[in-house]
N, C-alpha and C. Protein backbone atom coordinates (compact mmCIF):
# COMPACT_ATOMS: atom_id res chain seq x y z
N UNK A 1 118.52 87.17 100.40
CA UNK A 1 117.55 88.25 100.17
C UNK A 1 116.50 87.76 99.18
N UNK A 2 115.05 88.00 99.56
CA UNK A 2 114.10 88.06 98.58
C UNK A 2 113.85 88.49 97.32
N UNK A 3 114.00 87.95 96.16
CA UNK A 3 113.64 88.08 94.80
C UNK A 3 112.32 89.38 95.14
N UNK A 4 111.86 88.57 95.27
CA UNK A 4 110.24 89.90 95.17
C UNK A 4 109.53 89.82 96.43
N UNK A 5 109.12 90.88 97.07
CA UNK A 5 108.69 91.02 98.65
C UNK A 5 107.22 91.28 98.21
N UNK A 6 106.22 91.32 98.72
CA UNK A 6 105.00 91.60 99.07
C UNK A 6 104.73 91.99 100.14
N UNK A 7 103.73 93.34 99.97
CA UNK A 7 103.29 93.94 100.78
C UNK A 7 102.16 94.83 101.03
N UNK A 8 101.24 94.86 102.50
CA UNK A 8 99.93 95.92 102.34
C UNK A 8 98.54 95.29 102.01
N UNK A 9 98.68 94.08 102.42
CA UNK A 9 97.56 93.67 102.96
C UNK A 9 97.21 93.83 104.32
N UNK A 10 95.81 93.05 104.20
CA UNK A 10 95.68 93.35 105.89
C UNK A 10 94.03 93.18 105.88
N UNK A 11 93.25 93.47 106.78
CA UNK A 11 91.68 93.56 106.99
C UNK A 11 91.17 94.50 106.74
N UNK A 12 90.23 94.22 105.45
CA UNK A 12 88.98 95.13 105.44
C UNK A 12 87.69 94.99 105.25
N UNK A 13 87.21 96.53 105.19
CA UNK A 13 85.49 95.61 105.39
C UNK A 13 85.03 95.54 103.40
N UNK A 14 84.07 94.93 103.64
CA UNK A 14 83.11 95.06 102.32
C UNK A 14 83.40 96.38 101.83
N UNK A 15 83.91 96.50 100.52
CA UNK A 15 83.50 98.05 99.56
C UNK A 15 85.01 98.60 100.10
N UNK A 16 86.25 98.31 101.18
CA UNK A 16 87.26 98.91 101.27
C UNK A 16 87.86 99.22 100.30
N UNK A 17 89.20 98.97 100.66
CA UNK A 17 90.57 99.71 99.07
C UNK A 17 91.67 99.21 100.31
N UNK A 18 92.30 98.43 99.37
CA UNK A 18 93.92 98.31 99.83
C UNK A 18 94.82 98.18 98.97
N UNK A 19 96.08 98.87 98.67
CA UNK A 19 97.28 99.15 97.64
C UNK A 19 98.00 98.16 98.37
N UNK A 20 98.35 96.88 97.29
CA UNK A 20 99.30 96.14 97.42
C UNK A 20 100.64 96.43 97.24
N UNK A 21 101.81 96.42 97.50
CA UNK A 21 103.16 96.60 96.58
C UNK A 21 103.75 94.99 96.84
N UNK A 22 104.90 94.90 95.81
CA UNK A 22 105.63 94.03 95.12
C UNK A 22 106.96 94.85 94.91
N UNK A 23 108.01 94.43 95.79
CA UNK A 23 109.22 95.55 95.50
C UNK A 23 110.46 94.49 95.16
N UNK A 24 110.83 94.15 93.99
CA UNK A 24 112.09 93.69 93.15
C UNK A 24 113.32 93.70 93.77
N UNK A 25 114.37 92.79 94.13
CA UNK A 25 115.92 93.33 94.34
C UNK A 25 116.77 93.84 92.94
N UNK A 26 115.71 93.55 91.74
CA UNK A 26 116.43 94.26 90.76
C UNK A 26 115.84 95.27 89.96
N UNK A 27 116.28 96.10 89.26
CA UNK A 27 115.63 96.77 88.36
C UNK A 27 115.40 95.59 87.09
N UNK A 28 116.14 94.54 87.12
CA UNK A 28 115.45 93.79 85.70
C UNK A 28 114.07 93.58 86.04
N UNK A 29 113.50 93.47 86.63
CA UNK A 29 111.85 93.10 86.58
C UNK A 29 110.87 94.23 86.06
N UNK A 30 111.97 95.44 85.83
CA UNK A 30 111.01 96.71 85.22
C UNK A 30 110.76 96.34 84.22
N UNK A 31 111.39 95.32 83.34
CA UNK A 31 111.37 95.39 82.14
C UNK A 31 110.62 93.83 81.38
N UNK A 32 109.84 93.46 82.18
CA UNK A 32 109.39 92.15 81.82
C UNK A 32 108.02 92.36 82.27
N UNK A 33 107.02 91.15 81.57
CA UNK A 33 105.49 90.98 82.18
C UNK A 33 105.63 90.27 83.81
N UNK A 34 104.72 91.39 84.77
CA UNK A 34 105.00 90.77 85.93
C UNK A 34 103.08 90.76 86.30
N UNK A 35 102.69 90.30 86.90
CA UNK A 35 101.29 89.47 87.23
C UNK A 35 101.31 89.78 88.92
N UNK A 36 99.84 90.14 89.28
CA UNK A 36 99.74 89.39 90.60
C UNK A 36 98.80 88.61 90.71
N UNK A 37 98.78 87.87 91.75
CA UNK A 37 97.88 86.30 91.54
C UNK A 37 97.24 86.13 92.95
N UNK A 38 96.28 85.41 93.34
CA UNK A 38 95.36 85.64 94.39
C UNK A 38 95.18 83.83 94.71
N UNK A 39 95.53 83.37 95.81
CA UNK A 39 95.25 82.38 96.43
C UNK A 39 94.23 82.30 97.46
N UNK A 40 92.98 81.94 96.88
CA UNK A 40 91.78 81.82 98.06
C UNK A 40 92.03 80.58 98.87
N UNK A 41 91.67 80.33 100.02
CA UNK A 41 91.89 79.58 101.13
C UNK A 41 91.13 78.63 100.07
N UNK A 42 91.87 77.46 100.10
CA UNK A 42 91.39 76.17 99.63
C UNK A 42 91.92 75.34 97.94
N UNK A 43 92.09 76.98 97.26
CA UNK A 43 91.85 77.09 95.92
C UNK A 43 93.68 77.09 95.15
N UNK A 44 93.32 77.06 94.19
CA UNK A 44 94.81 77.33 93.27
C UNK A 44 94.73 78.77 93.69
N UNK A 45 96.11 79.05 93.21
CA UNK A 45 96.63 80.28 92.64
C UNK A 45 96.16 81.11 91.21
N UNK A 46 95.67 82.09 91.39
CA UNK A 46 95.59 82.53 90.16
C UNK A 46 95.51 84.09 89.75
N UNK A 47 95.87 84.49 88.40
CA UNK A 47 96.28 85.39 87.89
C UNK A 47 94.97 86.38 87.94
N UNK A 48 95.29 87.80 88.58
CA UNK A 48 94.29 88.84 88.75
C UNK A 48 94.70 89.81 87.97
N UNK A 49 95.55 90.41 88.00
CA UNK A 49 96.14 91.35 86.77
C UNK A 49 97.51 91.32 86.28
N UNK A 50 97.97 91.78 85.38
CA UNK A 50 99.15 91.47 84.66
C UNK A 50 99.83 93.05 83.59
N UNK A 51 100.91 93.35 83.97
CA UNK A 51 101.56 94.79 83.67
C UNK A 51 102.50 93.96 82.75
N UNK A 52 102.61 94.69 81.46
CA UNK A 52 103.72 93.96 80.60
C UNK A 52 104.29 95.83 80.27
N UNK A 53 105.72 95.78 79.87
CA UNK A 53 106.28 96.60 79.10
C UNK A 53 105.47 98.19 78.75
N UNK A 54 103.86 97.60 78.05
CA UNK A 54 103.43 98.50 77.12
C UNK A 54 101.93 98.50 77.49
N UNK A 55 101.64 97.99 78.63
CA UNK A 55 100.34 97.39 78.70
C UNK A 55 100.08 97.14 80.28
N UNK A 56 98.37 96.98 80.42
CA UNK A 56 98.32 96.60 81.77
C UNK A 56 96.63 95.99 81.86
N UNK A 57 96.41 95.16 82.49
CA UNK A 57 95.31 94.63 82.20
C UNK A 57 94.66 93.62 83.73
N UNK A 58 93.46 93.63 84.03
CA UNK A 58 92.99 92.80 85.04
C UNK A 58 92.15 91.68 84.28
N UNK A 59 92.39 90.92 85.29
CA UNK A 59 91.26 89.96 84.67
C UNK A 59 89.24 90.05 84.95
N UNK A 60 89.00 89.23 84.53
CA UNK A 60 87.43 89.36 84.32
C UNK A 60 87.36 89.65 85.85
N UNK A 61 87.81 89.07 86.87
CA UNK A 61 86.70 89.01 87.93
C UNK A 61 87.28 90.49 88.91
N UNK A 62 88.31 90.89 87.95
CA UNK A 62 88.58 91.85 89.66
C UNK A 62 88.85 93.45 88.43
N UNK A 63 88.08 93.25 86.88
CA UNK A 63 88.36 94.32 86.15
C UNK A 63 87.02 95.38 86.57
N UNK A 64 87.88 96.77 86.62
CA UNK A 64 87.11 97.85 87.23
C UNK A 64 87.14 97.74 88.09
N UNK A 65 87.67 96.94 89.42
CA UNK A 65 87.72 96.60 91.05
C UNK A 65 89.38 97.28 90.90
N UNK A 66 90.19 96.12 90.41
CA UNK A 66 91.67 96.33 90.25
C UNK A 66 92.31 96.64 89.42
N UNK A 67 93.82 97.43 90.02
CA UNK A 67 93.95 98.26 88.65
C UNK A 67 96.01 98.57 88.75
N UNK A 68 96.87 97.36 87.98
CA UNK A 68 97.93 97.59 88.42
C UNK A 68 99.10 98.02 87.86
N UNK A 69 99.53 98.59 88.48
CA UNK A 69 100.83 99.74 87.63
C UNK A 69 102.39 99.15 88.41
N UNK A 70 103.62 100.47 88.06
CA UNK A 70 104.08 99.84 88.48
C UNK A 70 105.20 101.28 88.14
N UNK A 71 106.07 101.88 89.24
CA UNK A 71 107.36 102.35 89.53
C UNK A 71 108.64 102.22 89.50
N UNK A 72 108.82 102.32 87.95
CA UNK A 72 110.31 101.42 87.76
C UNK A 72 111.31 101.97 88.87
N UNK A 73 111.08 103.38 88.96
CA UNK A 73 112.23 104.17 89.94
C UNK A 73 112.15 103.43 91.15
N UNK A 74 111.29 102.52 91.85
CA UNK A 74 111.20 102.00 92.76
C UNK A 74 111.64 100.36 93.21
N UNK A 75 111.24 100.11 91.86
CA UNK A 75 111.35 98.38 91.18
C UNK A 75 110.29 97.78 91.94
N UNK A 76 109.01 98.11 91.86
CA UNK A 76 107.71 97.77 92.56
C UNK A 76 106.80 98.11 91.12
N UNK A 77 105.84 96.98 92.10
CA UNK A 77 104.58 97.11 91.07
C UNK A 77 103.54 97.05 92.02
N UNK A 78 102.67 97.26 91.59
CA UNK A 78 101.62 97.94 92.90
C UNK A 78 100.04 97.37 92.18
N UNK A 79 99.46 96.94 93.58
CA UNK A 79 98.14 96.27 93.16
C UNK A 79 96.97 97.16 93.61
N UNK A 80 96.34 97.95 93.17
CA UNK A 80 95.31 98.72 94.16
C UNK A 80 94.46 98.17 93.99
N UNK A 81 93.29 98.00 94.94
CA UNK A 81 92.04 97.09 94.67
C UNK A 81 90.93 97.94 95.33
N UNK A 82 89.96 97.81 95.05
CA UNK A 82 89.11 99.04 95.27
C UNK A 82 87.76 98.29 95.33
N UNK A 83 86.24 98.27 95.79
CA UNK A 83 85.41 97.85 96.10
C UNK A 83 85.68 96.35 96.50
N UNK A 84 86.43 96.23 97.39
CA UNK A 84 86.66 94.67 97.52
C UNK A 84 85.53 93.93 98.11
N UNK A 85 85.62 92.55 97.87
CA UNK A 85 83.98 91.51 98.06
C UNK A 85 85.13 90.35 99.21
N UNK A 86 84.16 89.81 99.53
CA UNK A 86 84.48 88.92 100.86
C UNK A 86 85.72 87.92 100.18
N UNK A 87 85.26 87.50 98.64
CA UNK A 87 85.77 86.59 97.78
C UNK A 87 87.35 86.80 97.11
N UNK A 88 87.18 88.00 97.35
CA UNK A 88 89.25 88.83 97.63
C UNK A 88 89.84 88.20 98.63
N UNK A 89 89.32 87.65 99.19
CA UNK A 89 90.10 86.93 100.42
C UNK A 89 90.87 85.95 100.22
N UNK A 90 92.56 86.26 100.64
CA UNK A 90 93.43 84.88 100.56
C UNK A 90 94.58 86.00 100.45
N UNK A 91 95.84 85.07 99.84
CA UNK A 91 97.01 85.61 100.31
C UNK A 91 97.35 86.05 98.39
N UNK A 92 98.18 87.48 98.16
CA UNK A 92 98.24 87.64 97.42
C UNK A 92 99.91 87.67 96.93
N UNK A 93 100.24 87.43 95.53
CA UNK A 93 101.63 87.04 95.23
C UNK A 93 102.04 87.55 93.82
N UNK A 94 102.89 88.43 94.04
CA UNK A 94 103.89 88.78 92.98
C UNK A 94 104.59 87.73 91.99
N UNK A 95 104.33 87.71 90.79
CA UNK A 95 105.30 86.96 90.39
C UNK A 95 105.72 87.32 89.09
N UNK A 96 106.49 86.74 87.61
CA UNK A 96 106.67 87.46 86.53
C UNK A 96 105.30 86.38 85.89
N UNK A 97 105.38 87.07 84.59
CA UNK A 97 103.95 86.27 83.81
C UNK A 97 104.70 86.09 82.62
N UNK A 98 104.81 84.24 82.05
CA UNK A 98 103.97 83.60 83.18
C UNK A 98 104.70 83.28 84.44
N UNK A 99 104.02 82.40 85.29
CA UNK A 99 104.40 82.42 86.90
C UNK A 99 105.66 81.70 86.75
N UNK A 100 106.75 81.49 87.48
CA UNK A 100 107.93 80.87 87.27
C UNK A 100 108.33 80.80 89.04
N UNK A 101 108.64 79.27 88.98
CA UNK A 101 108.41 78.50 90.50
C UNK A 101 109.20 79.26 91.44
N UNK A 102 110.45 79.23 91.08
CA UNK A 102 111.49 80.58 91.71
C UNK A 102 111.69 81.63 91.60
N UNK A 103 110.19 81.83 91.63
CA UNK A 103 110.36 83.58 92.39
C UNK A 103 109.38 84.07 92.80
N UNK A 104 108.35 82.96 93.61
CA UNK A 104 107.37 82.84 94.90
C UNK A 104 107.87 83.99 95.92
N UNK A 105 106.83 84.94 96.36
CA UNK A 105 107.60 85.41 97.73
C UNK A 105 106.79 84.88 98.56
N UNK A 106 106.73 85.51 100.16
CA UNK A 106 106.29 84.93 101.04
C UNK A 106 104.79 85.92 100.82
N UNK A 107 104.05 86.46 100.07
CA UNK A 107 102.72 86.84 99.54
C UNK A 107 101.91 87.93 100.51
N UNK A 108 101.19 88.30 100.64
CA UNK A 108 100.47 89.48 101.78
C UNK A 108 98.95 89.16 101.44
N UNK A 109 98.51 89.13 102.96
CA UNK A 109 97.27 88.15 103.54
C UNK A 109 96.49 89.27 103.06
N UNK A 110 95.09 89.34 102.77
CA UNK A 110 94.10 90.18 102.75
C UNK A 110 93.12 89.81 102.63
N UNK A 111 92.27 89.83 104.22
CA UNK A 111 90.93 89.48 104.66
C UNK A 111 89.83 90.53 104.33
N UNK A 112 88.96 90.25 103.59
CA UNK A 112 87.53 91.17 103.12
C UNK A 112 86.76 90.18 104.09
N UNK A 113 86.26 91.46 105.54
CA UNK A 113 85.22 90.82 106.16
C UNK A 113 84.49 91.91 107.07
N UNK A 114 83.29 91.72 107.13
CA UNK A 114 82.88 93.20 108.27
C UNK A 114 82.90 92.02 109.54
């Protein structure tokens, strides 16, 4: 069984909204900094927003776009992204922060394209 699943991508156009989830096999991940991270076709991996304990924060390029929380009752953390640009495009990935090699999931695709 999968450490952390991803899910809720998919195709949209310019200016859409798609809610990512990230759903845990444990409740320990309620309780730690967990990150999601954005792989553009070509590019590294990298960190878009990050939920710790007490806190929650996006980074420069996707702040006021994205905005992520998270349902301990669920053991998910959830990515909503909102005016998305063509440049959102690639596969997106749950992981704890910082990133730690084993516990990659298989990530959820999300194409920004009209």
């Amino acid at each position: 069984q999968a450490t952390l699943v991803e899910s809720g991508g998919g195709l949209v156009q310019p200016g859409g909204s798609l809610r990512l989830s990230c759903t845990a096999a444990t409740s320990m991940f309620n309780w730690v900094p967990m990150g999601w991270y954005h792989q553009a076709p070509g590019k590294q991996r990298e960190l878009v927003a990050l939920i710790t304990p007490n806190d929650a924060n996006s980074t420069a390029s996707a702040k006021g776009r994205f905005t992520i929380s998270r349902d301990g009752a669920k053991n998910t953390v959830y990515l909503q992204m909102n005016n998305l640009k063509p440049e959102d495009t690639g596969v997106y990935y749950c992981n704890l922060w910082p990133r730690r090699s084993g516990f990659w999931g298989q990530g959820t695709q999300v194409t920004v394209s009209s």
